[in-house]
PDB file of N, CA and C in Angstrom:
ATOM      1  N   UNK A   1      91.740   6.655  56.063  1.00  0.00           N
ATOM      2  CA  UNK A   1      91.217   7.685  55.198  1.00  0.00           C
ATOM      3  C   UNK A   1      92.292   8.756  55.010  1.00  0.00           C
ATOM      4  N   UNK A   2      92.382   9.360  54.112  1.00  0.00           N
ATOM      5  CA  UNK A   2      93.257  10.262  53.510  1.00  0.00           C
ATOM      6  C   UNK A   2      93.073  11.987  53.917  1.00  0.00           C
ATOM      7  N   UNK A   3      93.652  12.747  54.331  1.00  0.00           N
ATOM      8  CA  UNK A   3      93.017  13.952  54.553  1.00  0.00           C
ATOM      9  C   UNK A   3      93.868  14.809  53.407  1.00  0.00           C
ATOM     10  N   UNK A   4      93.730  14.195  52.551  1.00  0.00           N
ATOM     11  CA  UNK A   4      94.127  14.889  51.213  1.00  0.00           C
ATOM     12  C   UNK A   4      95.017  15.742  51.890  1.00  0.00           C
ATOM     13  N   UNK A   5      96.251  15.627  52.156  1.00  0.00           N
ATOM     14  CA  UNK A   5      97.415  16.546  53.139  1.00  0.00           C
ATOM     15  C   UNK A   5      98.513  16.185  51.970  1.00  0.00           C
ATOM     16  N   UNK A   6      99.519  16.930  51.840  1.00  0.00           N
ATOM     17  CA  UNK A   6     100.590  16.955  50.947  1.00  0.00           C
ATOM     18  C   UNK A   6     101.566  16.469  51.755  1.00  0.00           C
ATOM     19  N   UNK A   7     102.745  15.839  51.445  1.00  0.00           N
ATOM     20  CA  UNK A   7     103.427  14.938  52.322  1.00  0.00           C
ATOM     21  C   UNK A   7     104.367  16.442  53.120  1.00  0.00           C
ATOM     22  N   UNK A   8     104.919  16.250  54.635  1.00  0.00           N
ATOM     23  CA  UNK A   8     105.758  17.037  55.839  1.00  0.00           C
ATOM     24  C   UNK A   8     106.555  17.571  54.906  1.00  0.00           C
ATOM     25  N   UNK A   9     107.251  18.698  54.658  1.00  0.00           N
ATOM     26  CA  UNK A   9     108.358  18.937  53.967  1.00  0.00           C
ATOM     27  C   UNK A   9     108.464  20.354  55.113  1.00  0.00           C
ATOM     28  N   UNK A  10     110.146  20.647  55.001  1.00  0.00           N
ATOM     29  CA  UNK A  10     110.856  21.593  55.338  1.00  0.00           C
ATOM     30  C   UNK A  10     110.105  22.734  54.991  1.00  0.00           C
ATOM     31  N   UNK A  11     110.230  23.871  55.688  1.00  0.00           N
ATOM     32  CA  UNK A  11     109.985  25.286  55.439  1.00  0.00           C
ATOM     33  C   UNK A  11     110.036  26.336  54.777  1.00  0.00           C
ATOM     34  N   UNK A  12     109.605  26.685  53.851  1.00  0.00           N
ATOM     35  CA  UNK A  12     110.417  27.313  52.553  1.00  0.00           C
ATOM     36  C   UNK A  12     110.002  29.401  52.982  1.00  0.00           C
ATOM     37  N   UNK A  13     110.867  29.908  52.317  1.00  0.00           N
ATOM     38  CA  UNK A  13     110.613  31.588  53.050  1.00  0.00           C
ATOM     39  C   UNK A  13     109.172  31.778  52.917  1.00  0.00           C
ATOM     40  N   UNK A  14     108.774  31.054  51.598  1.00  0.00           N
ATOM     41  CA  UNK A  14     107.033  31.772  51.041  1.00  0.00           C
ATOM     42  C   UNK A  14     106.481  31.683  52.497  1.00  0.00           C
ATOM     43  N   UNK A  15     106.713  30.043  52.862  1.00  0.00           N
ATOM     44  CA  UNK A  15     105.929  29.713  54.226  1.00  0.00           C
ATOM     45  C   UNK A  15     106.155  30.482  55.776  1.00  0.00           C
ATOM     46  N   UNK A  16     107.747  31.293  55.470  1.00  0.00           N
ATOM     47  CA  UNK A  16     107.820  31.847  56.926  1.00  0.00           C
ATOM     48  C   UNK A  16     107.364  32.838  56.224  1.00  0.00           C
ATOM     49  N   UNK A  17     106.997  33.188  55.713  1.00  0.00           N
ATOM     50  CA  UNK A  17     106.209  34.390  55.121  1.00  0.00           C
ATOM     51  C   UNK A  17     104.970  34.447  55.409  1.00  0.00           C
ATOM     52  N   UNK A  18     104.125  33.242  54.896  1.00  0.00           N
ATOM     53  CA  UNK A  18     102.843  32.914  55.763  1.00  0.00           C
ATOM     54  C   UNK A  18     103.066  33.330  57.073  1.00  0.00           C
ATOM     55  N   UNK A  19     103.824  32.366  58.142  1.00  0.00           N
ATOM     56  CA  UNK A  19     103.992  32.581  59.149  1.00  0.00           C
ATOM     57  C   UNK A  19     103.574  33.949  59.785  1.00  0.00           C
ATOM     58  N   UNK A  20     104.726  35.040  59.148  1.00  0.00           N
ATOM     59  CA  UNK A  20     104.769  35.871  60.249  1.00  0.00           C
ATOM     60  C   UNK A  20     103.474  36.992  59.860  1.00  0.00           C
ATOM     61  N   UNK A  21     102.676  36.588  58.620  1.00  0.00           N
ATOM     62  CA  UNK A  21     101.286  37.237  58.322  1.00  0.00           C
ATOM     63  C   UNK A  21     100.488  36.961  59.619  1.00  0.00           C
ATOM     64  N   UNK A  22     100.721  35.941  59.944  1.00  0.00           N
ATOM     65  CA  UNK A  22      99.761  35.478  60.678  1.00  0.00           C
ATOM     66  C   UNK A  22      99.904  35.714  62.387  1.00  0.00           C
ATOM     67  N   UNK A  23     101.103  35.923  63.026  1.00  0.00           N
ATOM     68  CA  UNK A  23     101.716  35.709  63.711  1.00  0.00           C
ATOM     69  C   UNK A  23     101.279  37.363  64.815  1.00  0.00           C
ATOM     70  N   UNK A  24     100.508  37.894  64.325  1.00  0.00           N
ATOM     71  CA  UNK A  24      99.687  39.009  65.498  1.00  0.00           C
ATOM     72  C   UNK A  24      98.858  38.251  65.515  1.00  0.00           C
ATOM     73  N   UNK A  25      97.742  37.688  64.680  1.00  0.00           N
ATOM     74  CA  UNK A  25      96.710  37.053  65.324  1.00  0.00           C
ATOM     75  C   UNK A  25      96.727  35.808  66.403  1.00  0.00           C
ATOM     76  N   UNK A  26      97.869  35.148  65.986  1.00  0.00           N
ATOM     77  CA  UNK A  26      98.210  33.920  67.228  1.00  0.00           C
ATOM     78  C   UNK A  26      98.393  35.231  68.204  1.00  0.00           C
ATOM     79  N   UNK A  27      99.148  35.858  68.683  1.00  0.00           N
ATOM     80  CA  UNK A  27      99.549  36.687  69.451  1.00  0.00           C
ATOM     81  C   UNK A  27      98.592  37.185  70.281  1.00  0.00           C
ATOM     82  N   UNK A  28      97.398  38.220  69.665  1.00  0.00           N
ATOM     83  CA  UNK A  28      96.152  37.919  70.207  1.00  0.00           C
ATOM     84  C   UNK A  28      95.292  36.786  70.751  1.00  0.00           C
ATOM     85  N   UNK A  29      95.145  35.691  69.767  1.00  0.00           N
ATOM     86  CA  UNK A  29      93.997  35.129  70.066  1.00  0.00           C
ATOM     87  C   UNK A  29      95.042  33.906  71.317  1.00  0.00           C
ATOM     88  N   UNK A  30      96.336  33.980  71.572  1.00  0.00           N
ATOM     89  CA  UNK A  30      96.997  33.206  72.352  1.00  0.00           C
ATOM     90  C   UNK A  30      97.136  34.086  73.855  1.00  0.00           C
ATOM     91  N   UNK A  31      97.137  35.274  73.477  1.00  0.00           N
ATOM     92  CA  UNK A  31      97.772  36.302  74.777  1.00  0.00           C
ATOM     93  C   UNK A  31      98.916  36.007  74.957  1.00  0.00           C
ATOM     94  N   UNK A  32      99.417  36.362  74.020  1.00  0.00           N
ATOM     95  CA  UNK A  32     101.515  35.775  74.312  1.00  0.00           C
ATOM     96  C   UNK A  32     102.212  36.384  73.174  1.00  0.00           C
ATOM     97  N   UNK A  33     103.532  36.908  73.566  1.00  0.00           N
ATOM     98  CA  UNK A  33     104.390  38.013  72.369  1.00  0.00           C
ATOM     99  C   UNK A  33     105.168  36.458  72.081  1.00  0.00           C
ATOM    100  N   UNK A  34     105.815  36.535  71.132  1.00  0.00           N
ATOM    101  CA  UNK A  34     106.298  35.469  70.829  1.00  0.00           C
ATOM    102  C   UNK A  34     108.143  36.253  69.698  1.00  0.00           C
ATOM    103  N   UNK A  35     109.223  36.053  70.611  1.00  0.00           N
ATOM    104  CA  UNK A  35     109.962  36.943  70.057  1.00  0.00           C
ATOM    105  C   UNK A  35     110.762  35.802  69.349  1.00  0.00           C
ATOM    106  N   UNK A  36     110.847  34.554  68.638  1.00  0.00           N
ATOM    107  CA  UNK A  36     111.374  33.637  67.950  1.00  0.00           C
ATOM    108  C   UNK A  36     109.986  32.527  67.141  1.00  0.00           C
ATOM    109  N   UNK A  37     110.268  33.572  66.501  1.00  0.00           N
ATOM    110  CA  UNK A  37     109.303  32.411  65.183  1.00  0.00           C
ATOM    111  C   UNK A  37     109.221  32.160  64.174  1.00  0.00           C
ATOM    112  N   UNK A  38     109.730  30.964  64.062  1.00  0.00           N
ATOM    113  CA  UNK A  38     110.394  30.342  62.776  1.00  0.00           C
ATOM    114  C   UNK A  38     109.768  29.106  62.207  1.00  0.00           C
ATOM    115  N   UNK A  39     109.363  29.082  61.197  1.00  0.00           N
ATOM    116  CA  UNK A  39     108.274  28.041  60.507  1.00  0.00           C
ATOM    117  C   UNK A  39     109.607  26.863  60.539  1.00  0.00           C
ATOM    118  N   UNK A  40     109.447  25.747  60.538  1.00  0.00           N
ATOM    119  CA  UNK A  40     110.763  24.847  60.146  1.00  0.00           C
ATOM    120  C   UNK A  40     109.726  23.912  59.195  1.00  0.00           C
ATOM    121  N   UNK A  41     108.831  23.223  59.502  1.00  0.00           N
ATOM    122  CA  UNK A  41     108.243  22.512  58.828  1.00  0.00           C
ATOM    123  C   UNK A  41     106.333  22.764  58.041  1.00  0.00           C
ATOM    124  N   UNK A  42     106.076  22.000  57.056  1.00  0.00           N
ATOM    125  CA  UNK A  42     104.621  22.445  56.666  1.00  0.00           C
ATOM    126  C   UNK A  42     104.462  21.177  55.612  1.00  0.00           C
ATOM    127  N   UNK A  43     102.671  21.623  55.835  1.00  0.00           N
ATOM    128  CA  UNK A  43     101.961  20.305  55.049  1.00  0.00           C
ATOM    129  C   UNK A  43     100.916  21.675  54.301  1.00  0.00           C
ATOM    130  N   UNK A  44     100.327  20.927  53.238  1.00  0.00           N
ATOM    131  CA  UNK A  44      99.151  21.647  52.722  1.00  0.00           C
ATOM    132  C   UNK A  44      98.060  20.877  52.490  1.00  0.00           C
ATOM    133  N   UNK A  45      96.758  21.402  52.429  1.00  0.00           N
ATOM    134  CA  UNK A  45      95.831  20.625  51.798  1.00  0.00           C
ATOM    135  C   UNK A  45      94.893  21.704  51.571  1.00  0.00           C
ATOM    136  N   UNK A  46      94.459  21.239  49.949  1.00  0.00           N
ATOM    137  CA  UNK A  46      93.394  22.192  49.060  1.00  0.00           C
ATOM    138  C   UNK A  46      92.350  21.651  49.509  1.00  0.00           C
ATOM    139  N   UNK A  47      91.341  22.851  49.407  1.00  0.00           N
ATOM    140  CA  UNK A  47      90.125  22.582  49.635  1.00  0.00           C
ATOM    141  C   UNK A  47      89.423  24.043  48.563  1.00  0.00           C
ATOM    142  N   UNK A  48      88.652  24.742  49.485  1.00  0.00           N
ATOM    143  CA  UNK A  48      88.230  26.095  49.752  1.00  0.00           C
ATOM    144  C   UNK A  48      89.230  26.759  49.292  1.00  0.00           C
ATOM    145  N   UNK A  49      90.512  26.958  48.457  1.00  0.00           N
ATOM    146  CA  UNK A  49      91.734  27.506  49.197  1.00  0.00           C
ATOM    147  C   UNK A  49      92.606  26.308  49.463  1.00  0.00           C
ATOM    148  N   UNK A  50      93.545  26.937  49.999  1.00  0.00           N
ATOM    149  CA  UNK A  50      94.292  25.718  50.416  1.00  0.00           C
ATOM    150  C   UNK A  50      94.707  26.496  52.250  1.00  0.00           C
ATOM    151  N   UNK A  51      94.907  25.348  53.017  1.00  0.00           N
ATOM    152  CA  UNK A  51      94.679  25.003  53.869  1.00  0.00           C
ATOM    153  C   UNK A  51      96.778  25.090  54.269  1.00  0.00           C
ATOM    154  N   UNK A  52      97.055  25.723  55.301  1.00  0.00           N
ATOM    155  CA  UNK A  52      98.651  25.702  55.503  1.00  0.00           C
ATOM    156  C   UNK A  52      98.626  25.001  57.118  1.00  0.00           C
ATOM    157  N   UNK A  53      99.315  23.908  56.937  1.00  0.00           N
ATOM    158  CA  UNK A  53      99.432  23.180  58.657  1.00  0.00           C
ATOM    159  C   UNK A  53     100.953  23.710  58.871  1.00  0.00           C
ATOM    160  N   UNK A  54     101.674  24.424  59.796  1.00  0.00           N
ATOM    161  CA  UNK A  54     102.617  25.372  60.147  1.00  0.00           C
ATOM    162  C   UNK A  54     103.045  24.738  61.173  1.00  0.00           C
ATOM    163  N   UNK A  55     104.552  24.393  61.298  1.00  0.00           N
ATOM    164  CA  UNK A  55     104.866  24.035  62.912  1.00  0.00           C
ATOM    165  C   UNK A  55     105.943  25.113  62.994  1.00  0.00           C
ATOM    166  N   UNK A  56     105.910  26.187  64.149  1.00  0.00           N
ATOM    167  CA  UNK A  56     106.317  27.067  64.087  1.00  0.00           C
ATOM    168  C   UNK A  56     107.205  26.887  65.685  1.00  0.00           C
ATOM    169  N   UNK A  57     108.839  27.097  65.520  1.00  0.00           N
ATOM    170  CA  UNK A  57     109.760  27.293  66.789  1.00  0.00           C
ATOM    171  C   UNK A  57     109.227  28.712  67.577  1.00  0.00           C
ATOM    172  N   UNK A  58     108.719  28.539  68.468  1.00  0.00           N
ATOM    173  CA  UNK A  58     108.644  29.824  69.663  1.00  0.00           C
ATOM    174  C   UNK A  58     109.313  29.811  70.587  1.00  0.00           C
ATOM    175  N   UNK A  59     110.606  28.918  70.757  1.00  0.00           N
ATOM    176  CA  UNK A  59     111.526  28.777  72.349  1.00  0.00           C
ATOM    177  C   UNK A  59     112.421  27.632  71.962  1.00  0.00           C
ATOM    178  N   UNK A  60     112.981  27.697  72.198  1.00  0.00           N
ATOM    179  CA  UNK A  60     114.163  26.311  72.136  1.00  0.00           C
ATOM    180  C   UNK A  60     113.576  24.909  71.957  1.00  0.00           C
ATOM    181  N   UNK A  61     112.694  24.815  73.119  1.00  0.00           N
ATOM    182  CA  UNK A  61     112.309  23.414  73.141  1.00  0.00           C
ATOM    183  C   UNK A  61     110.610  23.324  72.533  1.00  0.00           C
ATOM    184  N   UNK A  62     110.592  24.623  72.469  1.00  0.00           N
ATOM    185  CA  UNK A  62     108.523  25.121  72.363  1.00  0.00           C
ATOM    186  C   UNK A  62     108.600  25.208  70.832  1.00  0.00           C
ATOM    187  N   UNK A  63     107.283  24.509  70.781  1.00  0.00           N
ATOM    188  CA  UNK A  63     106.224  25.197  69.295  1.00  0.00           C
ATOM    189  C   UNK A  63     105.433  24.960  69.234  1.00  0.00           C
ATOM    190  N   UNK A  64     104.486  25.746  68.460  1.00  0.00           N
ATOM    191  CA  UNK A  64     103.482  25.891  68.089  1.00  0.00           C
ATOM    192  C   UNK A  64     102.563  25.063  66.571  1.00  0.00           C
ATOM    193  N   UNK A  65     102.045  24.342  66.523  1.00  0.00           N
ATOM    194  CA  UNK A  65     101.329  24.671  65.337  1.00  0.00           C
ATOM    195  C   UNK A  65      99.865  25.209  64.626  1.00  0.00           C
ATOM    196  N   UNK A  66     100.181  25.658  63.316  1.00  0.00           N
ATOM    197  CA  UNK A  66      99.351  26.615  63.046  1.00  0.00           C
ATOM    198  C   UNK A  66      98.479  26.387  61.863  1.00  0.00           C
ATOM    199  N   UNK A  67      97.168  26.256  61.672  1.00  0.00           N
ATOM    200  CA  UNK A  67      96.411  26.297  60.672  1.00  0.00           C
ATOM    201  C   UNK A  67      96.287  27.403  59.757  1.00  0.00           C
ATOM    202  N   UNK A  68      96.838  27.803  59.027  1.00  0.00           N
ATOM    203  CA  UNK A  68      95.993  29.144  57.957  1.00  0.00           C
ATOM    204  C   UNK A  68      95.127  28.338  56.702  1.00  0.00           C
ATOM    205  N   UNK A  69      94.611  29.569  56.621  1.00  0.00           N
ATOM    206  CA  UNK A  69      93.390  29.490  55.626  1.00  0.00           C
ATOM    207  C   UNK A  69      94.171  30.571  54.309  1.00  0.00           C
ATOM    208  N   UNK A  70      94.294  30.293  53.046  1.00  0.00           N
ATOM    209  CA  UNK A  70      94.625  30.687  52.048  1.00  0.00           C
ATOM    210  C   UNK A  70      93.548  31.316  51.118  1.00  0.00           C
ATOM    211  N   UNK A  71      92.498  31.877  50.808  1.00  0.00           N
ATOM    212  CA  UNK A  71      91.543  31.743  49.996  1.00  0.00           C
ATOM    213  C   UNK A  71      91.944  32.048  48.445  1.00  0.00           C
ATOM    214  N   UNK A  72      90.914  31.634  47.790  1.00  0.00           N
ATOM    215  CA  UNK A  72      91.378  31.564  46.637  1.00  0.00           C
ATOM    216  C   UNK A  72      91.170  32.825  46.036  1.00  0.00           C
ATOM    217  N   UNK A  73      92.358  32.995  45.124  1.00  0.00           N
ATOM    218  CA  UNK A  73      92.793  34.354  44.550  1.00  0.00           C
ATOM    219  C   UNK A  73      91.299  34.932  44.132  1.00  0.00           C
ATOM    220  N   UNK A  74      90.173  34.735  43.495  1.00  0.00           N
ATOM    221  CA  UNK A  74      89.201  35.556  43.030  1.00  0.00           C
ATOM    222  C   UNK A  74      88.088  35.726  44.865  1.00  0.00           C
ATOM    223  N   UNK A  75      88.872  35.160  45.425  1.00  0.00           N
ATOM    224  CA  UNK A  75      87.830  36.066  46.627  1.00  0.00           C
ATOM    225  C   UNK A  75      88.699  37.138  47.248  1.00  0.00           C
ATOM    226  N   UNK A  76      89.932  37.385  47.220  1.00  0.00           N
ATOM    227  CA  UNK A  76      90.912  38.502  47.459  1.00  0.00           C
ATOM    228  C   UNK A  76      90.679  38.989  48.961  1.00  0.00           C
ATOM    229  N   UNK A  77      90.842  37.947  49.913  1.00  0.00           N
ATOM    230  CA  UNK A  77      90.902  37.935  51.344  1.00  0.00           C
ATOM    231  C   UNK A  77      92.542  37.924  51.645  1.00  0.00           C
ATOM    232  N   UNK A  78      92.571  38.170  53.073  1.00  0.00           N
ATOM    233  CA  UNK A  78      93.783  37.956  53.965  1.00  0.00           C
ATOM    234  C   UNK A  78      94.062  36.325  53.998  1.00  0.00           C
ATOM    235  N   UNK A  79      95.199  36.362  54.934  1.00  0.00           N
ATOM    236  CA  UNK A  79      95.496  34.897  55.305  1.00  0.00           C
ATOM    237  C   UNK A  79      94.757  35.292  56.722  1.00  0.00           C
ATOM    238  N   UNK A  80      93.865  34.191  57.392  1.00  0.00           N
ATOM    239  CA  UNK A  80      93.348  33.582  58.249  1.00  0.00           C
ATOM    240  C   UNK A  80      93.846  32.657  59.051  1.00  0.00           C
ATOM    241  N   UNK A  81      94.504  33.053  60.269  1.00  0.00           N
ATOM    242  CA  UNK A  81      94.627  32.250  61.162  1.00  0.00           C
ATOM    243  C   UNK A  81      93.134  31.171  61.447  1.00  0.00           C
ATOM    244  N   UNK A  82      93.161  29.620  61.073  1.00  0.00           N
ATOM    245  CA  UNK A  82      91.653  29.120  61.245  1.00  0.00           C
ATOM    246  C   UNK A  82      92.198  28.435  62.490  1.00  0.00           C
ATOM    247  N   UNK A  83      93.404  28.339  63.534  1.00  0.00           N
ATOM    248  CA  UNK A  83      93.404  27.374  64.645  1.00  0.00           C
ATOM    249  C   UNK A  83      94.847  27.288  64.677  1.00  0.00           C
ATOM    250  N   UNK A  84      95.309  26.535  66.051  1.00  0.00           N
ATOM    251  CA  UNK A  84      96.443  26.597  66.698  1.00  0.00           C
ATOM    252  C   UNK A  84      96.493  25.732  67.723  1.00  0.00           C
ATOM    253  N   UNK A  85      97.526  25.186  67.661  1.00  0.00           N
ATOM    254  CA  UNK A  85      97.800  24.370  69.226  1.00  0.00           C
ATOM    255  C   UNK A  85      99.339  24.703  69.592  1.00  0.00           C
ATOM    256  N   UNK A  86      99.246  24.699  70.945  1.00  0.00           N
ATOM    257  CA  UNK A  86     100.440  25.105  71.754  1.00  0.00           C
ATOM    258  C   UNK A  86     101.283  24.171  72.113  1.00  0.00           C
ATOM    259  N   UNK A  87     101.898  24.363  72.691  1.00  0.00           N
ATOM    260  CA  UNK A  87     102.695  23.023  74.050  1.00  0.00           C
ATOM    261  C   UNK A  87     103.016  22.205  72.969  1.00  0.00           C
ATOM    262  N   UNK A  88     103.306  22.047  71.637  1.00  0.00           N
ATOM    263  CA  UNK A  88     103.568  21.239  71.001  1.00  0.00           C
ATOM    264  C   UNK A  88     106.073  20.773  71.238  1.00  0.00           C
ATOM    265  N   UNK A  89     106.028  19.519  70.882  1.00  0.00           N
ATOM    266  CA  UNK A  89     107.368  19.518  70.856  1.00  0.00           C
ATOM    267  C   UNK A  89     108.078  19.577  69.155  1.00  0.00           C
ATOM    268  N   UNK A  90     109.554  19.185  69.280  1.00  0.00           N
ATOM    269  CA  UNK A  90     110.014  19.387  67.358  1.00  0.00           C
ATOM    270  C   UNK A  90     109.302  17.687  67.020  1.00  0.00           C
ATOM    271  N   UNK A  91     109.584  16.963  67.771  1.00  0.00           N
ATOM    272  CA  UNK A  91     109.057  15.774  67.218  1.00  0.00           C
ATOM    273  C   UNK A  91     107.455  15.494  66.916  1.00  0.00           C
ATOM    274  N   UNK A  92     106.657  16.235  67.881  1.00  0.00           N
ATOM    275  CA  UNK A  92     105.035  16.425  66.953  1.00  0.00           C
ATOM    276  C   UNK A  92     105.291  16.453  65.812  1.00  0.00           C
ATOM    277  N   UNK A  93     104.349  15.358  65.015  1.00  0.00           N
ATOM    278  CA  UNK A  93     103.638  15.323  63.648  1.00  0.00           C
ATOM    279  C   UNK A  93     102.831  16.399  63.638  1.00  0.00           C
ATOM    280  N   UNK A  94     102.838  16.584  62.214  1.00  0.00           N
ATOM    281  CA  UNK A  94     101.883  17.976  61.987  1.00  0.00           C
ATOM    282  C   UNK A  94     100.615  17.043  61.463  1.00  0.00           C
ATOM    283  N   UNK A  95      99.323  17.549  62.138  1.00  0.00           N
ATOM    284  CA  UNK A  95      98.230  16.363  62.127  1.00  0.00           C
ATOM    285  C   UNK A  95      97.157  17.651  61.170  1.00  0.00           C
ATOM    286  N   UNK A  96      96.012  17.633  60.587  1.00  0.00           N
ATOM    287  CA  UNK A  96      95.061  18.116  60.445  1.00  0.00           C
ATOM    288  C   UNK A  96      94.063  18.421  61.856  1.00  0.00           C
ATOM    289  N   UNK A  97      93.853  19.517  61.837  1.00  0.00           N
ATOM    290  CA  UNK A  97      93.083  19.470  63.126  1.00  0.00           C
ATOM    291  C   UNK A  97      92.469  21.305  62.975  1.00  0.00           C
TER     292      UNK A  97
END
């Protein structure tokens, strides 16, 4: 089955841009300062909005990835951290989750 996901591509600024919108709320909802964070890779998928899967460098060998929530321009919300996983390596696939 398809999770309607846009194919892995490299990191573009818009996306470390996402990133670092988002990047107090990981901070909070992780309990951890995070002084290197750098989007390298991303997937998308529309829905609601569109949907940002983020694999984000936090340490040399560490990352993170990151779900945001985009909403669509006529509801005029923030970006939404919707989820996160840690302990991830550079070779993790960025999965829907």
């Amino acid at each position: 089955m398809s999770c309607g996901c846009s194919k892995s591509k490299a990191a573009t600024p818009e996306v470390q841009a996402i990133a670092d919108k988002v990047k107090p709320q990981l901070e909070e909802q992780a309990n951890r300062k995070y002084s290197l964070f750098k989007a390298v890779e991303f997937t998308t998928q529309a829905g609601q909005g569109t949907n940002y899967f983020i694999k984000v460098q936090v340490d040399n060998d560490d990352f993170v990835h990151l779900r945001v929530l985009e909403s669509p321009p006529h509801e005029n919300k923030p970006l939404a951290l919707q989820g996160y996983q840690t302990d991830k390596s550079k070779g993790d696939k960025l999965t829907v989750f």
